[in-house]
N, C-alpha and C. Protein backbone atom coordinates (compact mmCIF):
# COMPACT_ATOMS: atom_id res chain seq x y z
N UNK A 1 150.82 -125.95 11.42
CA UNK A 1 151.20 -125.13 10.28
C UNK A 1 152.66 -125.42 9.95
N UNK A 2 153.06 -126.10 8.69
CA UNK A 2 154.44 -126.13 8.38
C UNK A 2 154.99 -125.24 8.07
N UNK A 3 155.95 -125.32 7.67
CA UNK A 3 156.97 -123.91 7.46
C UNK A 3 157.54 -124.15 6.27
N UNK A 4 157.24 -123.45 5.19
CA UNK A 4 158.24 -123.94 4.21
C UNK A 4 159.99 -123.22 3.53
N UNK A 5 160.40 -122.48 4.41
CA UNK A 5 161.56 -121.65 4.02
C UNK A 5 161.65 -120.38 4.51
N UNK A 6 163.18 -120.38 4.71
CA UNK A 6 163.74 -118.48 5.61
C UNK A 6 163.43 -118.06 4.38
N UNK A 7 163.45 -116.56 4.30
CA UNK A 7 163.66 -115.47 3.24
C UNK A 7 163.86 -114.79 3.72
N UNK A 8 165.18 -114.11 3.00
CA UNK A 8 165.49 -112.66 4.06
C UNK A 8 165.32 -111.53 2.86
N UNK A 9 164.89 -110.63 3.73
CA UNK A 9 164.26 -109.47 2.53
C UNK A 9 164.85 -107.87 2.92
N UNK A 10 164.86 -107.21 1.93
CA UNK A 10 165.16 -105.68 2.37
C UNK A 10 164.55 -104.57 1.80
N UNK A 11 164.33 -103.83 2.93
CA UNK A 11 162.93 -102.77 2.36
C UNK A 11 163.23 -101.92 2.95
N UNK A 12 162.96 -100.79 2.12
CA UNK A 12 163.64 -99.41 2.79
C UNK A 12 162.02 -98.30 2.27
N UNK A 13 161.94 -97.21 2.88
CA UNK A 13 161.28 -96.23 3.09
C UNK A 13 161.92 -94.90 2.54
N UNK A 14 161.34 -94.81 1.50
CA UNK A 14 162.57 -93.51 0.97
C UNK A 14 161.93 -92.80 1.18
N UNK A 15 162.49 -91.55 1.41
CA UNK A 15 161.89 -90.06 1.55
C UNK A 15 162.72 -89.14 0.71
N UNK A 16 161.89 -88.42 0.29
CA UNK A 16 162.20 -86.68 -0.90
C UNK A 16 161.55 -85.54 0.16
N UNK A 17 162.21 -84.95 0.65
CA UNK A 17 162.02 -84.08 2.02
C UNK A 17 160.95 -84.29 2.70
N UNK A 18 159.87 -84.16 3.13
CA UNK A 18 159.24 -84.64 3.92
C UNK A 18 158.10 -85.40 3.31
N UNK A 19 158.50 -86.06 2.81
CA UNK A 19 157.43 -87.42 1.65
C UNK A 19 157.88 -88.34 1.71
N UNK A 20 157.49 -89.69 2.07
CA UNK A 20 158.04 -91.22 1.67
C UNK A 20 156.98 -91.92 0.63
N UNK A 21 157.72 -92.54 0.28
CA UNK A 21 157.32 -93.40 -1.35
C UNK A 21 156.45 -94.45 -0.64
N UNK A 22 155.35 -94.81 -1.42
CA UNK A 22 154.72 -96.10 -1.13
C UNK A 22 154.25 -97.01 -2.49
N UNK A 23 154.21 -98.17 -2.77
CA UNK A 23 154.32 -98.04 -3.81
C UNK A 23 152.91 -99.99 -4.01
N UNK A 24 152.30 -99.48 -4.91
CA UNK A 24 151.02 -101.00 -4.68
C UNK A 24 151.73 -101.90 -5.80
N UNK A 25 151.97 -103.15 -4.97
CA UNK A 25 152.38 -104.56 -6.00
C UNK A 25 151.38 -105.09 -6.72
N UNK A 26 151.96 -105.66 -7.18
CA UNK A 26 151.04 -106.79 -8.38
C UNK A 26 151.88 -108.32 -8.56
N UNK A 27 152.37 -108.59 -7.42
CA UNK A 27 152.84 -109.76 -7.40
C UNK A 27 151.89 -111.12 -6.99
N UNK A 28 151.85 -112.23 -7.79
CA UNK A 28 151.12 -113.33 -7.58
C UNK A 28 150.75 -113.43 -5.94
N UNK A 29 151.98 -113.11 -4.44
CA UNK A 29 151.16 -113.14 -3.36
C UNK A 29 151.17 -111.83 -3.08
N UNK A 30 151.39 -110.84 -3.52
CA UNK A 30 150.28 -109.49 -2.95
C UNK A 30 150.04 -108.79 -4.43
N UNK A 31 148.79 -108.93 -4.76
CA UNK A 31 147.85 -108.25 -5.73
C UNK A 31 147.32 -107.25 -5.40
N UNK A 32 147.38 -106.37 -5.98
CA UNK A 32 147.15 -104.67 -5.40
C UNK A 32 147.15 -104.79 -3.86
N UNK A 33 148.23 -104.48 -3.30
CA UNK A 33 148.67 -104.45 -1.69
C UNK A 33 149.90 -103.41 -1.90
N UNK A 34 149.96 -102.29 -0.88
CA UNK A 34 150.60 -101.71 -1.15
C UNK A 34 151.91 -101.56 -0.08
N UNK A 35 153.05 -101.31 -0.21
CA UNK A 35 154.30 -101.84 0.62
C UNK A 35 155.33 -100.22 0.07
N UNK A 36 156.06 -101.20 1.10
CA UNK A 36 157.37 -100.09 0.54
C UNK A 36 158.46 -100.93 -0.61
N UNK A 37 159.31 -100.52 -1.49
CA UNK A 37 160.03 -100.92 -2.14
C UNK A 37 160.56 -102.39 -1.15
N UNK A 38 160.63 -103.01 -1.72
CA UNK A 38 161.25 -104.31 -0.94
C UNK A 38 161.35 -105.70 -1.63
N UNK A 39 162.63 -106.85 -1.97
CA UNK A 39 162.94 -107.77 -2.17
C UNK A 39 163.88 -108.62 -1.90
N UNK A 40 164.06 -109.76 -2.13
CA UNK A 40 164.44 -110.94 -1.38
C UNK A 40 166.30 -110.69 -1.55
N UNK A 41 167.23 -110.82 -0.60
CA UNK A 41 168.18 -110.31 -0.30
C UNK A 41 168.61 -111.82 -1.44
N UNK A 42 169.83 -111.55 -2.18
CA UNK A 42 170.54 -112.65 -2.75
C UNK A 42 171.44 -113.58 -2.45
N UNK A 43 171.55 -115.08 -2.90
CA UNK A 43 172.75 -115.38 -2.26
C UNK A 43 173.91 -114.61 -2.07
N UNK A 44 174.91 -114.16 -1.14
CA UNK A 44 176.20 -113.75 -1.46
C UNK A 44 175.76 -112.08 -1.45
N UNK A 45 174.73 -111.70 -1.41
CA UNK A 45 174.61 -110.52 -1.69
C UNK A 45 174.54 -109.50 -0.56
N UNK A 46 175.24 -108.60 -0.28
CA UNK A 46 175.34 -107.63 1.02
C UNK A 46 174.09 -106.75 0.93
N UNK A 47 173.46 -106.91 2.57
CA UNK A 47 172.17 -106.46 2.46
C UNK A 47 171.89 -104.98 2.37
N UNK A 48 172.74 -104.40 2.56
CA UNK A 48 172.74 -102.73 2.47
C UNK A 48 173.12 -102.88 0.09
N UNK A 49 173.75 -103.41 -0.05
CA UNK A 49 173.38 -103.23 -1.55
C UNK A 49 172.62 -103.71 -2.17
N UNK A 50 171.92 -104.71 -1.14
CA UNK A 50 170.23 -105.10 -1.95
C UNK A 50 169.12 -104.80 -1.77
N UNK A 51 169.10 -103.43 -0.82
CA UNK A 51 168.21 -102.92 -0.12
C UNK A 51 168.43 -101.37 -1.51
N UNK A 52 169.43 -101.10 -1.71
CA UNK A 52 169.91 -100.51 -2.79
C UNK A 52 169.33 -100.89 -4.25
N UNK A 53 169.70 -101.80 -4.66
CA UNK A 53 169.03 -102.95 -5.51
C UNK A 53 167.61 -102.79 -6.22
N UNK A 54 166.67 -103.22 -4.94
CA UNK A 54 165.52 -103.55 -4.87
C UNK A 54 164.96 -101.92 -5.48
N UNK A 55 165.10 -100.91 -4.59
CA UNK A 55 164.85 -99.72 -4.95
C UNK A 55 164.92 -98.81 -6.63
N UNK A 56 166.33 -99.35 -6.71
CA UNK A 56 166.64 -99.24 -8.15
C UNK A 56 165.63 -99.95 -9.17
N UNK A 57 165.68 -101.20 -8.83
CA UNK A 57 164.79 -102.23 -10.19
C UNK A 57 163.40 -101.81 -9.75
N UNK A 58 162.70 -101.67 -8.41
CA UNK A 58 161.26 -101.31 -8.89
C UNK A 58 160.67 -99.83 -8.77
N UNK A 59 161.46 -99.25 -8.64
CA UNK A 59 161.30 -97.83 -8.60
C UNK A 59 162.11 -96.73 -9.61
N UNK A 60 163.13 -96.96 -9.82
CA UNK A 60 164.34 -95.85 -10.77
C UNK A 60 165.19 -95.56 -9.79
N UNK A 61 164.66 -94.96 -8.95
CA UNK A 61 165.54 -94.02 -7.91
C UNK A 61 166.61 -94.54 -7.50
N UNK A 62 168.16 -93.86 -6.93
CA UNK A 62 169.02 -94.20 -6.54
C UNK A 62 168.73 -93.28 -4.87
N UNK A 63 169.21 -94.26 -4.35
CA UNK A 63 169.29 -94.25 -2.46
C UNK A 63 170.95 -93.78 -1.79
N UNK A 64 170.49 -93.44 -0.81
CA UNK A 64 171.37 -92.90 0.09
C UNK A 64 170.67 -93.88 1.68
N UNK A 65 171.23 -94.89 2.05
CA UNK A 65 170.50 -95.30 2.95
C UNK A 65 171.33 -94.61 3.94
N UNK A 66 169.85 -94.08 5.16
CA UNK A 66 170.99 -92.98 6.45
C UNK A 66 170.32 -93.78 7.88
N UNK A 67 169.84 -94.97 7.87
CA UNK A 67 169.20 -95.26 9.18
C UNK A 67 168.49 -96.86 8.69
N UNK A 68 168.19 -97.12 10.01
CA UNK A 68 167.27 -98.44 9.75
C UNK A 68 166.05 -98.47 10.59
N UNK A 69 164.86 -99.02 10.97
CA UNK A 69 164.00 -98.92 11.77
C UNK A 69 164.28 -100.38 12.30
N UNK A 70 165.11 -101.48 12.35
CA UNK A 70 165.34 -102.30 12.69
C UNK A 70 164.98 -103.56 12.04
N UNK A 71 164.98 -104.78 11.98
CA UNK A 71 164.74 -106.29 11.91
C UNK A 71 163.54 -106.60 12.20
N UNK A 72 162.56 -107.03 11.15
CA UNK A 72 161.36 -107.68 11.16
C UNK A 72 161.05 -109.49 11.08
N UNK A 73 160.93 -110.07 11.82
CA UNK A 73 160.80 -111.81 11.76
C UNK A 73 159.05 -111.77 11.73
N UNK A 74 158.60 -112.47 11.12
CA UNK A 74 157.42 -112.84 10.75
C UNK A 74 156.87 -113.56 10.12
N UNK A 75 156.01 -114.93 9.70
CA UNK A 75 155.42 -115.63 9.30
C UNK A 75 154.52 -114.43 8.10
N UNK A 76 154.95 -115.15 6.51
CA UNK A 76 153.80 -114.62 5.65
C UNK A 76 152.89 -115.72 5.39
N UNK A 77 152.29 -114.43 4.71
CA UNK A 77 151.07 -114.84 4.03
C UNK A 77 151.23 -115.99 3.20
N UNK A 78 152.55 -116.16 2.45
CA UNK A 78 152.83 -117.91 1.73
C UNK A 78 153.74 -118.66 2.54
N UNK A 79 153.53 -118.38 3.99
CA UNK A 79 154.16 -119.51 5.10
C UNK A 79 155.66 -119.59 4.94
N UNK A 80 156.48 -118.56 4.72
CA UNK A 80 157.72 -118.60 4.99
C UNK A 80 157.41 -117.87 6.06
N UNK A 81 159.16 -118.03 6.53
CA UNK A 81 159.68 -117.58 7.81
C UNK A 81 160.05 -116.59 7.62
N UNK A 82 160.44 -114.89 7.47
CA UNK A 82 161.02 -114.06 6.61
C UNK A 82 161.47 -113.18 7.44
N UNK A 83 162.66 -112.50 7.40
CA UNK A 83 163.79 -111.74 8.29
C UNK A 83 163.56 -111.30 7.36
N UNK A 84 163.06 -109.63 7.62
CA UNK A 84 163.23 -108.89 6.78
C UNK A 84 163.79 -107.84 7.51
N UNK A 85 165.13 -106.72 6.90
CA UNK A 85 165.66 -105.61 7.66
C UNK A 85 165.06 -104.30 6.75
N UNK A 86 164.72 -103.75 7.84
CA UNK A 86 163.85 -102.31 6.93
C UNK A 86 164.94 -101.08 7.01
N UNK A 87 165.21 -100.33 6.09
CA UNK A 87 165.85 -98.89 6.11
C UNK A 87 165.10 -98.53 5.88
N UNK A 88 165.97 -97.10 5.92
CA UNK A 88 165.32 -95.26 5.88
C UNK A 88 166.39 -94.82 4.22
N UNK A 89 166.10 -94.46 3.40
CA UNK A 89 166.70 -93.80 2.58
C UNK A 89 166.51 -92.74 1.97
N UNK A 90 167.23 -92.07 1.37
CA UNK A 90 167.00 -90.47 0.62
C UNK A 90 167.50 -90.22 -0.64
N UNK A 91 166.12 -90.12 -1.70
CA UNK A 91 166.76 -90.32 -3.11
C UNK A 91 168.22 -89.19 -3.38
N UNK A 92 169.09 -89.87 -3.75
CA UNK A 92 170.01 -89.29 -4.33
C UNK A 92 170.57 -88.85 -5.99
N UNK A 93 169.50 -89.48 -6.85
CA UNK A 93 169.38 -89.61 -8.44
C UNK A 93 168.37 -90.27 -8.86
N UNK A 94 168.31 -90.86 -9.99
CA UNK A 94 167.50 -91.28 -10.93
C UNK A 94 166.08 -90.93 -11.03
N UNK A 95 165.17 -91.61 -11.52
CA UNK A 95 163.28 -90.86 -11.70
C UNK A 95 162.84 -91.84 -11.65
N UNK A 96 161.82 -91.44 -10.94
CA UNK A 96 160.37 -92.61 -10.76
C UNK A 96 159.97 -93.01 -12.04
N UNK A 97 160.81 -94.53 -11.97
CA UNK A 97 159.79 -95.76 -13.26
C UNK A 97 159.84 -96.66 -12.93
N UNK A 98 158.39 -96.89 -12.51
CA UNK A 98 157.78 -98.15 -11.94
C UNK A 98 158.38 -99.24 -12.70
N UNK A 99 158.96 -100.34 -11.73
CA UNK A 99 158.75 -101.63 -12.31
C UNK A 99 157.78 -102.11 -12.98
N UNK A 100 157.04 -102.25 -14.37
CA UNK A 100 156.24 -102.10 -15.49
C UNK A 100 155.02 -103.39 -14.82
N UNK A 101 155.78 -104.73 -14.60
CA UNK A 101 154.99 -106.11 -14.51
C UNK A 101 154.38 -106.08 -12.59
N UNK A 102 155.54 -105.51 -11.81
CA UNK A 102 155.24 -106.03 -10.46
C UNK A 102 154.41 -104.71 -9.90
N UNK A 103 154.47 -103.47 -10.30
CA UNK A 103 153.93 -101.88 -9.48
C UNK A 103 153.32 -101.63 -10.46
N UNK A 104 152.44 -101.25 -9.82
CA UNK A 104 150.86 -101.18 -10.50
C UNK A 104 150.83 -98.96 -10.04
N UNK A 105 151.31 -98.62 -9.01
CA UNK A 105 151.44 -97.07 -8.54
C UNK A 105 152.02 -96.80 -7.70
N UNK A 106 152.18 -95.47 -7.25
CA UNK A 106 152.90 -95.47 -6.21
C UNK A 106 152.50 -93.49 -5.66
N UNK A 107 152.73 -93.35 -4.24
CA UNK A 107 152.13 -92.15 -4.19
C UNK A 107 153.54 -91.73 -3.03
N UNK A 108 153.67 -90.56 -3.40
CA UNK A 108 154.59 -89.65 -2.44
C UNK A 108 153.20 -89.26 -1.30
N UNK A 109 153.39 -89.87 0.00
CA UNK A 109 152.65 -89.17 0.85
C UNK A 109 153.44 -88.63 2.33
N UNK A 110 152.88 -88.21 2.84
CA UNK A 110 153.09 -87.60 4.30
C UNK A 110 153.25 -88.97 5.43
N UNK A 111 153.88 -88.77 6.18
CA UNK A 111 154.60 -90.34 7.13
C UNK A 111 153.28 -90.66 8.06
N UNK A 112 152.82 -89.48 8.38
CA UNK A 112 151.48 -89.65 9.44
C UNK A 112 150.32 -90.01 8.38
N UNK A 113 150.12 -89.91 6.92
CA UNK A 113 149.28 -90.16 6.50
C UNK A 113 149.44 -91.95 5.81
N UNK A 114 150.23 -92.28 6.21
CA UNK A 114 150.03 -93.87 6.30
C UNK A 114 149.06 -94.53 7.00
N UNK A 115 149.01 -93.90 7.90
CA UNK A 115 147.63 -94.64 9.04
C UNK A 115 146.72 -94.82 8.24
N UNK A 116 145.66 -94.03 7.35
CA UNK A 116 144.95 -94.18 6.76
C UNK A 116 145.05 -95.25 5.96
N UNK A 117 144.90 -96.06 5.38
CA UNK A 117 145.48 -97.40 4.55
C UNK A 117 144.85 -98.39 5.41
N UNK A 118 143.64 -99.15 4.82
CA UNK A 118 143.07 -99.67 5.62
C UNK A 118 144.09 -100.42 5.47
N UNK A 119 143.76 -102.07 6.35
CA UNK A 119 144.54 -103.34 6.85
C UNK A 119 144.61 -104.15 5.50
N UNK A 120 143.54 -104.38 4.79
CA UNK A 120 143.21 -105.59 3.79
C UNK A 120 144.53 -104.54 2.34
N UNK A 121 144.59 -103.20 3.03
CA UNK A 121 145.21 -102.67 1.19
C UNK A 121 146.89 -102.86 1.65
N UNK A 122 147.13 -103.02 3.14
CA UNK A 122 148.43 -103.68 2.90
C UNK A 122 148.87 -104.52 2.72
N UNK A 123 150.19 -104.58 2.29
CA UNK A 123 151.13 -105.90 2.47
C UNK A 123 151.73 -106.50 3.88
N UNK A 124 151.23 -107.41 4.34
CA UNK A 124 151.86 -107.90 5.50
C UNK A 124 151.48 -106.77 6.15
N UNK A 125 150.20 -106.56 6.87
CA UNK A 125 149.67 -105.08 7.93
C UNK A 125 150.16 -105.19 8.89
N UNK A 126 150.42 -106.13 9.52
CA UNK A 126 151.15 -106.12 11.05
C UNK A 126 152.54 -106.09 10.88
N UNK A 127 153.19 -105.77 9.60
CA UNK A 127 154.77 -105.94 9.85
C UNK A 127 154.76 -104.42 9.77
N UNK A 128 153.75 -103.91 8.31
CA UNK A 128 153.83 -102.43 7.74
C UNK A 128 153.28 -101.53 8.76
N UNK A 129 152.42 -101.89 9.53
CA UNK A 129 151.99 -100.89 11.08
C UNK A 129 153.23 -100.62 12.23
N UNK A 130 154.00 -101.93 12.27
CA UNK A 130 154.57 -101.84 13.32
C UNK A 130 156.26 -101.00 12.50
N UNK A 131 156.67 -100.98 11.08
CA UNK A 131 157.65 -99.54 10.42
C UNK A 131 156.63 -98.79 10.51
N UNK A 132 155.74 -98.35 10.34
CA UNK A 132 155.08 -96.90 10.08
C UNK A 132 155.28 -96.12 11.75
N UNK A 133 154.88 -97.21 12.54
CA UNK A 133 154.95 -96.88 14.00
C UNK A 133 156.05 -96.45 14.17
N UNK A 134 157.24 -97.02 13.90
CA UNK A 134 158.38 -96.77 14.54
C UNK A 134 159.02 -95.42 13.72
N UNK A 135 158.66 -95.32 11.99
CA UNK A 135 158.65 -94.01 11.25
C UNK A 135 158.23 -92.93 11.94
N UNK A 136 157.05 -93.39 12.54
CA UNK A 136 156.02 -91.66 13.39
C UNK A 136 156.79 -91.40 14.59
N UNK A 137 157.26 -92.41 15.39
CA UNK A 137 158.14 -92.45 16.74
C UNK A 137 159.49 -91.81 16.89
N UNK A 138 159.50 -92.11 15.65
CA UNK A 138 161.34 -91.53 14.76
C UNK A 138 161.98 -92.58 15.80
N UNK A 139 161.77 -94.00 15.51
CA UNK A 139 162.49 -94.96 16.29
C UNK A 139 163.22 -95.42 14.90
N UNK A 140 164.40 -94.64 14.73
CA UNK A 140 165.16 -94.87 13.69
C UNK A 140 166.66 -94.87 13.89
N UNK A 141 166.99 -95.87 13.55
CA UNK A 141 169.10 -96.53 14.50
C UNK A 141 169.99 -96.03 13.36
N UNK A 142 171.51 -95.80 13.58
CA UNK A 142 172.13 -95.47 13.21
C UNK A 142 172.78 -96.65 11.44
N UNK A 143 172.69 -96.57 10.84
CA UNK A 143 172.86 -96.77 9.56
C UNK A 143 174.13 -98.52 10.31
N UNK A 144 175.12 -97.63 10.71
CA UNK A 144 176.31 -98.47 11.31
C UNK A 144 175.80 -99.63 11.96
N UNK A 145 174.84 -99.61 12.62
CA UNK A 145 174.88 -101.24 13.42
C UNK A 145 174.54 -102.03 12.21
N UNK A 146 174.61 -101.87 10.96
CA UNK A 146 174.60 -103.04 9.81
C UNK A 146 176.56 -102.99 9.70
N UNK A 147 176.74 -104.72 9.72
CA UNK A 147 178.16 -104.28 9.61
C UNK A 147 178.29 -104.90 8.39
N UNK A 148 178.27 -104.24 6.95
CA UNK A 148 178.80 -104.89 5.62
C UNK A 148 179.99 -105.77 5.55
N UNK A 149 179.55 -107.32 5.36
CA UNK A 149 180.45 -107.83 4.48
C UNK A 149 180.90 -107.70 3.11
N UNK A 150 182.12 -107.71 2.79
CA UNK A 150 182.36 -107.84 1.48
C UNK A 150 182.69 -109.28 0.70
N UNK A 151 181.71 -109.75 0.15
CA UNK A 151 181.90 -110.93 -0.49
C UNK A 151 182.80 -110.75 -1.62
N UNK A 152 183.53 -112.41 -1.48
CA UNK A 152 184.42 -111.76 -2.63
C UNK A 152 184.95 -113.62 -3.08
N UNK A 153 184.68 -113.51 -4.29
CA UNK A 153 184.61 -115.26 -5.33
C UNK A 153 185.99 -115.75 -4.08
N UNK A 154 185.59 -117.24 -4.08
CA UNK A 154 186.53 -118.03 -3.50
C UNK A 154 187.48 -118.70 -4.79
């Protein structure tokens, strides 16, 4: 199996008091699969503001990220290599409007009611079982062990 490219990605789990967002794509590799807010970190781009980012463009909402569930490495489904870092966030503004072309819905549910979701309706099931796991575990790290760079034009 070749490998064709890193991607590093950032996906966060927002919650509105005891509800987290889930939200079903419509992207060419996951077609109705449903995930948490999440996209490909940018060149130059600091991953705590593209984890920010991502949230904003396919959801509305503005974030408060307060935790992380840690660093995901995994082989996808289109044979990249993909480091993806997952947060915890808590809307702080804006309103739910779906990204129009890529989110197809999205449901405020209960953290234990993720289990339900068979395997085939997620995105990447063995990455999204093993955050949901660590969500139910409350295996959730302090915001700080991300240490922000500030990029800045040479």
């Amino acid at each position: 199996m070749s490998q064709d490219g890193i991607v590093l990605v950032a996906s966060v789990s927002i919650f509105n008091h005891d509800k987290v967002l889930i939200i079903k794509e419509n992207k060419p590799s996951a077609v109705h699969k449903w995930n948490f807010p999440s996209g490909h970190i940018e060149y130059g781009e600091d991953i705590l503001y593209s984890a920010r980012r991502e949230v904003i463009e396919e959801t509305g909402l503005d974030v408060k990220l307060i935790g992380t569930t840690g660093v995901y490495n995994f082989t996808s489904n289109t044979n990249n290599q993909v480091i993806m870092f997952h947060f915890i966030g808590e809307v702080t503004g804006g309103s739910l409007k779906l990204e129009e072309d890529e989110i197809t819905d999205s449901r405020w549910i209960k953290t234990n009611d993720l289990l339900a979701f068979e395997k085939e309706d997620l995105r990447e099931p063995h990455v999204l079982r093993q955050i949901i796991n660590n969500l139910l575990e409350e295996n959730i790290y302090s915001i700080g062990v991300i240490n922000e760079q500030l990029f800045k034009g040479n």
